[in-house]
N, C-alpha and C. Protein backbone atom coordinates (compact mmCIF):
# COMPACT_ATOMS: atom_id res chain seq x y z
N UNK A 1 0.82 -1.19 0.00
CA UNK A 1 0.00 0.00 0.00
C UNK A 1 0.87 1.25 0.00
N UNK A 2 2.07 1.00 0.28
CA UNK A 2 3.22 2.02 1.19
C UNK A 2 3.07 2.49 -0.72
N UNK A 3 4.04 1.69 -1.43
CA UNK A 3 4.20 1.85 -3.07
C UNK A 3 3.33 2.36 -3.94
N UNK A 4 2.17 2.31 -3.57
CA UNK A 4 0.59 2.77 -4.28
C UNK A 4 0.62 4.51 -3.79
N UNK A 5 0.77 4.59 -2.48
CA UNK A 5 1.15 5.96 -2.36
C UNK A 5 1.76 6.85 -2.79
N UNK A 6 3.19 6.49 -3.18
CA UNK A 6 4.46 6.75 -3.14
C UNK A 6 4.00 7.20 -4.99
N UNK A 7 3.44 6.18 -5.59
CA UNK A 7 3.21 5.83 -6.97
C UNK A 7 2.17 7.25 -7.57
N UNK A 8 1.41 7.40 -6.69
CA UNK A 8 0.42 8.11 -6.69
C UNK A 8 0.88 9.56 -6.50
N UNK A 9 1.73 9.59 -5.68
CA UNK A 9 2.39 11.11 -5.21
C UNK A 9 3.40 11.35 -6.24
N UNK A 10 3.94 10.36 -7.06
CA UNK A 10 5.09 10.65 -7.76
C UNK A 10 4.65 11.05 -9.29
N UNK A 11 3.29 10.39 -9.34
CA UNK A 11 2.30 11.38 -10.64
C UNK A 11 1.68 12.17 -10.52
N UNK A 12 1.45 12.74 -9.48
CA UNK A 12 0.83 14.29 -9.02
C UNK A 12 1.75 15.18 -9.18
N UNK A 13 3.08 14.70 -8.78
CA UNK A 13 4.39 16.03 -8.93
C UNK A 13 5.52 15.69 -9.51
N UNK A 14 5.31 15.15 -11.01
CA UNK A 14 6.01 14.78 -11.71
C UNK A 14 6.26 16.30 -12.27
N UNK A 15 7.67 16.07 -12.67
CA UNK A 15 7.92 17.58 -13.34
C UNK A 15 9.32 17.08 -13.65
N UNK A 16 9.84 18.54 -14.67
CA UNK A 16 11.30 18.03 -15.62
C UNK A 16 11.88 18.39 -14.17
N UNK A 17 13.57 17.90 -14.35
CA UNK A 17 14.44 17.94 -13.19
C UNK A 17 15.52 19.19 -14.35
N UNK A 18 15.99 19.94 -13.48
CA UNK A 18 17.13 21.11 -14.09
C UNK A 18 18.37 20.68 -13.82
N UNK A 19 19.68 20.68 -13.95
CA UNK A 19 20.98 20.51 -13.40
C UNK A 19 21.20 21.72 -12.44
N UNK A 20 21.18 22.05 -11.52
CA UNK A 20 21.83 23.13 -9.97
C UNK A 20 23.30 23.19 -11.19
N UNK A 21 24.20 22.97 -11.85
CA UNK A 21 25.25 23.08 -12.24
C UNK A 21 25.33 23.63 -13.97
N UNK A 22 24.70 22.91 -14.17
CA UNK A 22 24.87 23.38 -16.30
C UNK A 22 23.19 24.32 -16.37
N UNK A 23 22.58 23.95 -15.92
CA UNK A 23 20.94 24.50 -15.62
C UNK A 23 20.69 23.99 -17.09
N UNK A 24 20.72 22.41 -17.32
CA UNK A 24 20.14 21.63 -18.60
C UNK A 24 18.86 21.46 -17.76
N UNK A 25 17.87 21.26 -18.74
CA UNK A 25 16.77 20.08 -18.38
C UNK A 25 16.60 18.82 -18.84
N UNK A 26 16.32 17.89 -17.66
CA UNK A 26 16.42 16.40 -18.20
C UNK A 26 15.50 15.55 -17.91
N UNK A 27 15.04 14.62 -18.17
CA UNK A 27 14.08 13.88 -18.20
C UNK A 27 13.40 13.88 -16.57
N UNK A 28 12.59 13.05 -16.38
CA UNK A 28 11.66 13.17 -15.59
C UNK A 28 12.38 11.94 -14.44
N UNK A 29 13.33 11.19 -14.65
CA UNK A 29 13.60 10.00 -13.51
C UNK A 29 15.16 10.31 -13.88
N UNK A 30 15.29 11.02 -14.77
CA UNK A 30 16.78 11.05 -14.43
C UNK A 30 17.52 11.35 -12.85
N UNK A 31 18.53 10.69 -13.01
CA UNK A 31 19.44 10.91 -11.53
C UNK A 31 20.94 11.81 -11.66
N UNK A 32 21.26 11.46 -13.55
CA UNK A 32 22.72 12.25 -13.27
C UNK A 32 22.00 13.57 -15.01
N UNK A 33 23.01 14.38 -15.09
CA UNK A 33 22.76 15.06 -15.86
C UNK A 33 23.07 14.68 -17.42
N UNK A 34 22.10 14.82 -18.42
CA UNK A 34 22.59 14.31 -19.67
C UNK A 34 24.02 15.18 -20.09
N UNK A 35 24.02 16.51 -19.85
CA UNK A 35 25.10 16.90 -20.01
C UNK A 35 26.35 17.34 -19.71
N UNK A 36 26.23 17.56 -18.17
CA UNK A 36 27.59 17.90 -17.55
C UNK A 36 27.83 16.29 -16.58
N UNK A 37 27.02 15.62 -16.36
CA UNK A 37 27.01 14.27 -16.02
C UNK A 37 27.05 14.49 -13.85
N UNK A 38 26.43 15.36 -13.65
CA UNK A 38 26.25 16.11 -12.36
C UNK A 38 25.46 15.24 -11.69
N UNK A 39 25.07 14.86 -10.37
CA UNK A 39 24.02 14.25 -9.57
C UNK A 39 22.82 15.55 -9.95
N UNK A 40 21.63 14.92 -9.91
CA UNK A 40 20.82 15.56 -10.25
C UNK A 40 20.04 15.15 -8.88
N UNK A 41 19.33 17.08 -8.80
CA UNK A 41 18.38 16.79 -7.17
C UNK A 41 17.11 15.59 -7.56
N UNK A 42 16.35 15.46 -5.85
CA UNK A 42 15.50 14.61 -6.29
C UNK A 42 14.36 15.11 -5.83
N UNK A 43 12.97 15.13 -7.00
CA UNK A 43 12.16 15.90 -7.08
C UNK A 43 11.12 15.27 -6.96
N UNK A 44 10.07 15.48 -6.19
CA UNK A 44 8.77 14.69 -5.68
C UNK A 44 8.73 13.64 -4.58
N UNK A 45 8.30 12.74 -4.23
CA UNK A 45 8.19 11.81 -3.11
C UNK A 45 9.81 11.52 -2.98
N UNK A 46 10.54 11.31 -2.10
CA UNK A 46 11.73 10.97 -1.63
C UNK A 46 12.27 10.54 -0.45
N UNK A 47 12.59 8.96 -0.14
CA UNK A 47 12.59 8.82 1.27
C UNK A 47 13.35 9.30 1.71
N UNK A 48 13.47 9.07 3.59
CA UNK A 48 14.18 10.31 4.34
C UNK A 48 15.87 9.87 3.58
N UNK A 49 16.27 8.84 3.43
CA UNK A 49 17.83 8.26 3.62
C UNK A 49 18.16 9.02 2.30
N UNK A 50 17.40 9.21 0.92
CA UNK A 50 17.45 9.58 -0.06
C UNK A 50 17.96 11.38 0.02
N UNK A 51 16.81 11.64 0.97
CA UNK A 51 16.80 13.19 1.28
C UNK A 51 18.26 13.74 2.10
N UNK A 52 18.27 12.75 2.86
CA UNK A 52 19.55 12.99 3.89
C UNK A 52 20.98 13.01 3.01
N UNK A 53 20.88 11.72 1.93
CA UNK A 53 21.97 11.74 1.32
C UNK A 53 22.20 13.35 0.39
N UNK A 54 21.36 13.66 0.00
CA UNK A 54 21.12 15.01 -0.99
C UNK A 54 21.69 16.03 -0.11
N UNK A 55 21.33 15.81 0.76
CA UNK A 55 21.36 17.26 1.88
C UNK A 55 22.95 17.62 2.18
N UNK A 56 23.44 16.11 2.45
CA UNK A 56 25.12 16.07 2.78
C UNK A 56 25.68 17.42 1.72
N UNK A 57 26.76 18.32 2.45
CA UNK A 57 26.96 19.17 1.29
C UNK A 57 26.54 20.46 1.24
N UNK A 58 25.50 20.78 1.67
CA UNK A 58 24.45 21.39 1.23
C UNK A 58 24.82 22.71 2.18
N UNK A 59 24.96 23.83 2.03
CA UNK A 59 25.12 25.18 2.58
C UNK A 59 24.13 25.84 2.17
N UNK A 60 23.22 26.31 3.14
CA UNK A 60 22.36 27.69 3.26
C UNK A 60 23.14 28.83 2.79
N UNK A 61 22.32 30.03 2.20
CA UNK A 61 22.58 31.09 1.26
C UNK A 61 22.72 31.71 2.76
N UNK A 62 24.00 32.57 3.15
CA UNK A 62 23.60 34.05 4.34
C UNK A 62 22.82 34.86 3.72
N UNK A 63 22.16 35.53 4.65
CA UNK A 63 21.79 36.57 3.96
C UNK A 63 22.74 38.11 4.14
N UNK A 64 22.40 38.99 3.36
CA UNK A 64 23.24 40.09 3.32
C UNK A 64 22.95 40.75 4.88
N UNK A 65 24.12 41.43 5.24
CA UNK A 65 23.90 42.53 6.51
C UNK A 65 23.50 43.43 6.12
N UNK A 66 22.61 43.88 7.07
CA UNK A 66 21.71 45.35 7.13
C UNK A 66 22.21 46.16 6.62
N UNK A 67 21.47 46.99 5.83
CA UNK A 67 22.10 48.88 6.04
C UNK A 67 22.24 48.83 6.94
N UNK A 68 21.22 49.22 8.07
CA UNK A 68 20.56 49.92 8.81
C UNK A 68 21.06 49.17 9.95
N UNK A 69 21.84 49.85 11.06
CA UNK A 69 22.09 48.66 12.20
C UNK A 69 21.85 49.30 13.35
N UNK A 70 20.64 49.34 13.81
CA UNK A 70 20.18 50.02 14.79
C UNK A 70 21.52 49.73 15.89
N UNK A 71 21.56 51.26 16.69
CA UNK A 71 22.57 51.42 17.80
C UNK A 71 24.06 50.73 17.76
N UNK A 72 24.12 50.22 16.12
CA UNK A 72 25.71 50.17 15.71
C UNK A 72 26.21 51.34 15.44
N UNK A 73 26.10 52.97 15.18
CA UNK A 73 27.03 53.59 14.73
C UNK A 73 26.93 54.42 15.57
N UNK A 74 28.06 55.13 15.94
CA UNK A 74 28.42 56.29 16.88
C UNK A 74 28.57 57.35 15.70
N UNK A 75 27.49 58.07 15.44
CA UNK A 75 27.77 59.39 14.28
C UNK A 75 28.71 60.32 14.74
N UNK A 76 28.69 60.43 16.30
CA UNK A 76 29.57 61.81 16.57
C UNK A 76 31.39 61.18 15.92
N UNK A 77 31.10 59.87 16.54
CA UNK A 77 33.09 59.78 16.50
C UNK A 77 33.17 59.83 14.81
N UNK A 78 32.32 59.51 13.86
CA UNK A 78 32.27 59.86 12.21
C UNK A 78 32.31 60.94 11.69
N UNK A 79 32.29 62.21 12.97
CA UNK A 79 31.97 63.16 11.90
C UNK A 79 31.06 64.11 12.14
N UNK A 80 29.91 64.09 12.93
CA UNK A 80 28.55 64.70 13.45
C UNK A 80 29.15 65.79 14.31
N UNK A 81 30.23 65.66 15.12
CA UNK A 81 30.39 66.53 16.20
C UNK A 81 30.75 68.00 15.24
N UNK A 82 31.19 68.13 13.99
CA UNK A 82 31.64 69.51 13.21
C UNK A 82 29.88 70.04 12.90
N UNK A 83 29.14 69.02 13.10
CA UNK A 83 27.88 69.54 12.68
C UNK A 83 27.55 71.06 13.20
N UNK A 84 27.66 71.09 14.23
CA UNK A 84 27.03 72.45 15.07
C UNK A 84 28.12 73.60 14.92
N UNK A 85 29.37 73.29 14.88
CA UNK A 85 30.46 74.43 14.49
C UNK A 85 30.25 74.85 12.91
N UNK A 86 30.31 73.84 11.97
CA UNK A 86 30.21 74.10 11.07
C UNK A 86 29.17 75.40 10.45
N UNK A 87 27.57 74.29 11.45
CA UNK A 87 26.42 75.16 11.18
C UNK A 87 26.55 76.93 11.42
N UNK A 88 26.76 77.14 12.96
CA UNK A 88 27.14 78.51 13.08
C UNK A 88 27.93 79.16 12.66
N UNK A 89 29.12 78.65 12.44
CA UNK A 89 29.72 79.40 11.45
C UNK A 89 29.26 79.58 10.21
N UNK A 90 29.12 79.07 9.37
CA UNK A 90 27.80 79.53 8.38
C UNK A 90 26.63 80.24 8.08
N UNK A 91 26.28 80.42 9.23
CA UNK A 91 25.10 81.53 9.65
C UNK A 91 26.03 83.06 9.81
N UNK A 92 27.07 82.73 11.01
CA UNK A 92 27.89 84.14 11.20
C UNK A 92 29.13 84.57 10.25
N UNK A 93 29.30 83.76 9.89
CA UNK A 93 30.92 84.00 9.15
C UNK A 93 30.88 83.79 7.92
N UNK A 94 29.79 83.35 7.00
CA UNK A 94 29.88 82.70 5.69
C UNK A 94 30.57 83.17 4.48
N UNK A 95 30.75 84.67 4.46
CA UNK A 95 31.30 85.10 3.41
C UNK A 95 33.11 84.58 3.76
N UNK A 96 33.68 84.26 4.77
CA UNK A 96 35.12 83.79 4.77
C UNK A 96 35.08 82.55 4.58
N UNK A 97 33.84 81.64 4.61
CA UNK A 97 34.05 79.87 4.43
C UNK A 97 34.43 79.30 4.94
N UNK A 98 34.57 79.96 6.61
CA UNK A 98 34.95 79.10 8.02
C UNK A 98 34.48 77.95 7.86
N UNK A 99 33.15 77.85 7.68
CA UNK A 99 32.39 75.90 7.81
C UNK A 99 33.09 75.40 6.41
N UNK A 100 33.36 75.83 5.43
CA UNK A 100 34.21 74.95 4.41
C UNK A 100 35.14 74.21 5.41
N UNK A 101 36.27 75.23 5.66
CA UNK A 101 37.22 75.04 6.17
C UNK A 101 36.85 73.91 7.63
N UNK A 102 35.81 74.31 8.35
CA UNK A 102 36.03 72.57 9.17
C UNK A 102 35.77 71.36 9.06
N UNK A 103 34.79 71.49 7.90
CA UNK A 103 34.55 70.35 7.48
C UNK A 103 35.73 69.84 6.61
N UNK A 104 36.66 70.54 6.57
CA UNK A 104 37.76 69.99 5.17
C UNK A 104 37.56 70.25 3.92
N UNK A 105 36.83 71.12 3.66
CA UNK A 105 37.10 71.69 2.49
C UNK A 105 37.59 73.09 1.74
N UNK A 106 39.14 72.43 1.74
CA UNK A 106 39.60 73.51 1.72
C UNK A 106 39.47 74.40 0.13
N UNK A 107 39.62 73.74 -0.52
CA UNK A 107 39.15 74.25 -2.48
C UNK A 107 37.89 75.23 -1.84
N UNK A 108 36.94 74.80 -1.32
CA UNK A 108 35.23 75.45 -1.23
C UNK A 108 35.98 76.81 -0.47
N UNK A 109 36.49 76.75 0.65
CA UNK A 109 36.56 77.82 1.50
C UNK A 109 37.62 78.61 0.90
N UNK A 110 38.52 78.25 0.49
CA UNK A 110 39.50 79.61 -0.29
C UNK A 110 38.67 80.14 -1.33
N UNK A 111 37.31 79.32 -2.18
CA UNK A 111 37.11 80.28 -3.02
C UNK A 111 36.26 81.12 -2.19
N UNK A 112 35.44 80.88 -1.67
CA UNK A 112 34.89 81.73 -0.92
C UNK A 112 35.03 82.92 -0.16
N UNK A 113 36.43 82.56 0.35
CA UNK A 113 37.43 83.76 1.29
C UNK A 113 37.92 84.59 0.07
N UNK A 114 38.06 84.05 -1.04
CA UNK A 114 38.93 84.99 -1.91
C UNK A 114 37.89 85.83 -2.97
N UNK A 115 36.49 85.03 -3.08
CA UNK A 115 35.29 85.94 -3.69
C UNK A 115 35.12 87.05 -2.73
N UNK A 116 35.02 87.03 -1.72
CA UNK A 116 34.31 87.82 -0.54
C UNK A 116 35.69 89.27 -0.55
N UNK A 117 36.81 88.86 -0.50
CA UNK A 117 37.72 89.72 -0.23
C UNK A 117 38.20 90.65 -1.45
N UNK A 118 38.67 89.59 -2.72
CA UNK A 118 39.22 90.14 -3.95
C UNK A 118 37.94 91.04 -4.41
N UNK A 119 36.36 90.67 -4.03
CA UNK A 119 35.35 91.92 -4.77
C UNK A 119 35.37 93.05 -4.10
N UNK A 120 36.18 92.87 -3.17
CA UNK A 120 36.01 94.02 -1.89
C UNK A 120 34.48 94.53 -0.90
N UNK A 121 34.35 93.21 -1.03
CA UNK A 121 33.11 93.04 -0.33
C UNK A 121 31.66 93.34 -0.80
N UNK A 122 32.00 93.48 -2.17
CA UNK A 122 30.80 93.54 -3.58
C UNK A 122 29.84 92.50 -3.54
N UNK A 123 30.86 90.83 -3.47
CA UNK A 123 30.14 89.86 -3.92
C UNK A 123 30.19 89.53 -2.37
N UNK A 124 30.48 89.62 -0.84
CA UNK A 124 30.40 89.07 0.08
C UNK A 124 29.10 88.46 0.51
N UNK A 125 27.78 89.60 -0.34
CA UNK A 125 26.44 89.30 -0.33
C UNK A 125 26.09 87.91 -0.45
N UNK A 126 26.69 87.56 -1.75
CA UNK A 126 26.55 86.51 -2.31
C UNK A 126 26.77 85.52 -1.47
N UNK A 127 27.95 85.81 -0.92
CA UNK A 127 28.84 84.20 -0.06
C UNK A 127 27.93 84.47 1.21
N UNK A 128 27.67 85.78 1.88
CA UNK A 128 26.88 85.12 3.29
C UNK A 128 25.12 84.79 3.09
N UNK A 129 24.95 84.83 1.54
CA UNK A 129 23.85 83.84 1.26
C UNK A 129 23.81 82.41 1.30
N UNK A 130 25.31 82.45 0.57
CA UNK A 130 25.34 81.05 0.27
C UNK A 130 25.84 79.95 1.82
N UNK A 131 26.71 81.08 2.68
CA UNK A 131 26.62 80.63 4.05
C UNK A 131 25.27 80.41 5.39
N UNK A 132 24.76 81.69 4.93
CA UNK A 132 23.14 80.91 5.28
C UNK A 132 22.29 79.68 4.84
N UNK A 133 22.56 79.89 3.86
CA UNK A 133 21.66 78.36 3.16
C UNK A 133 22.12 77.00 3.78
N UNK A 134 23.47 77.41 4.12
CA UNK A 134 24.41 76.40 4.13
C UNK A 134 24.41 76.03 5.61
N UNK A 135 24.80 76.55 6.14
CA UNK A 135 24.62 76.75 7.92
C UNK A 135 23.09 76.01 8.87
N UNK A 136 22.12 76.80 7.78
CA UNK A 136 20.58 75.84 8.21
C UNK A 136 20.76 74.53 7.91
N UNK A 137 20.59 74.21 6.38
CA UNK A 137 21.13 73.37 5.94
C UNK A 137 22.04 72.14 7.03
N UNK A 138 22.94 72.61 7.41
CA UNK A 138 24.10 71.52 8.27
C UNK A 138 23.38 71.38 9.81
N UNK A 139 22.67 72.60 10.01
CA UNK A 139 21.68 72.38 11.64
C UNK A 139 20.70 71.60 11.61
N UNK A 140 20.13 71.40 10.55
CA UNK A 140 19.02 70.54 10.28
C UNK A 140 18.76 69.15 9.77
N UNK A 141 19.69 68.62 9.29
CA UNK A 141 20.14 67.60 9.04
C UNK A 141 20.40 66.49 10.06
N UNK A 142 19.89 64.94 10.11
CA UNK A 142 20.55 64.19 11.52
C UNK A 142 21.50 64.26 11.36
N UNK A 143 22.35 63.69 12.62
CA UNK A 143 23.77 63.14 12.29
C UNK A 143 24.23 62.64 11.35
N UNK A 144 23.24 61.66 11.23
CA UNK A 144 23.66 60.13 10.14
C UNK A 144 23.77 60.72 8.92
N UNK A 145 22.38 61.46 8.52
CA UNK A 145 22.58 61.91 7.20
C UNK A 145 23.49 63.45 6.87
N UNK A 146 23.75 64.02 7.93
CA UNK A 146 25.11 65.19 7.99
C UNK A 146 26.32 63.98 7.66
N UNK A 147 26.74 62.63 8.54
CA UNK A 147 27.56 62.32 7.96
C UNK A 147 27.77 61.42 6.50
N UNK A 148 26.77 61.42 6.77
CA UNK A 148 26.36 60.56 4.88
C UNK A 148 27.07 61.65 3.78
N UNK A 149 25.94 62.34 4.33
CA UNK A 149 26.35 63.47 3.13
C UNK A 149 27.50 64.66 2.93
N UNK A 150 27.81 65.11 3.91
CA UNK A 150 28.72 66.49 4.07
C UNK A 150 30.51 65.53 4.72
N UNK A 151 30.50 64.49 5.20
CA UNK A 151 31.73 64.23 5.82
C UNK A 151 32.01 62.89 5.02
N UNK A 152 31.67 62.09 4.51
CA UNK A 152 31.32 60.56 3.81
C UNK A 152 31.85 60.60 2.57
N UNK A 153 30.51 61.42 1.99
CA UNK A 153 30.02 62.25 0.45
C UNK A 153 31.15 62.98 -0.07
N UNK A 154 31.33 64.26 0.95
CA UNK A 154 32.20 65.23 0.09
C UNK A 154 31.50 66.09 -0.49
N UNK A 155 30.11 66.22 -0.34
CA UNK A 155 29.77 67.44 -0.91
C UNK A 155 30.17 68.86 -0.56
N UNK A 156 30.35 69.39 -1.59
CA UNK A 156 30.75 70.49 -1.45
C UNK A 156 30.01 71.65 -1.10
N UNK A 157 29.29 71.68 -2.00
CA UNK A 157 28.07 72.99 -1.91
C UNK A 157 27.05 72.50 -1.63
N UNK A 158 26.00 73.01 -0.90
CA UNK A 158 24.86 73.02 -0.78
C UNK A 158 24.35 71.72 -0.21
């Protein structure tokens, strides 16, 4: 009766078998591959000793690590702590490019110091606009994404 079952289950979920190795398809009772000559899995009713033998071998996929790792990152020791210097200086000082300059950017802040000075204070307008924008900008931002973006990134402007 055991075989009548077995018989019965094995024509309900009959289906082609693939090679895991060449990815041929091969007949329906095949065991090795017609073309790379591979053990081929075993598909539908299968006793346990059958299953066990298959399994020998056999490694689970990891899965990938998080972005996101809750209470793994310390933003300040990355980078966050220039956040609030940076910011005010940008609000007060922007036409010299003090917050360039702590964040490390030194290209951004010499042009800035040298627009503001060489116009003779023509275009300074300009730079303590662009230090306002900039200053909110760095106060408003989390940590994570101040260090994503401004210490990580490298953005320059804006």
């Amino acid at each position: 009766m055991a075989g009548s079952i077995a018989d019965t289950f094995k024509k309900r979920f009959d289906m082609p078998v693939f090679c895991t190795k060449c990815g041929a398809q091969n007949d329906d009772g095949s065991v090795v591959c017609s073309h790379c000559q591979a053990t081929l899995p075993l598909v539908g009713y299968q006793p346990p000793q059958a299953q066990a033998d298959y399994q020998t071998g056999y490694q689970p996929i990891q899965p990938p690590a998080p972005l996101y790792q809750p209470g793994g990152q310390d933003w300040q020791a990355r980078g966050a702590n220039k956040k609030i210097a940076a910011g005010i200086c940008g609000l007060l000082l922007g036409p010299f490019g003090v917050h360039k300059f702590i964040l490390g950017y030194q290209t951004e802040g010499v042009i800035m110091l040298l627009v503001s000075l060489l116009s003779c204070g023509m275009l300074a307008i300009v730079m303590q606009v662009i230090g306002i924008v900039e200053g909110i900008m760095y106060l408003t931002k989390s940590d994570e994404e101040f260090v994503r973006t401004y210490v990580e990134g490298r953005k320059g402007w804006f």
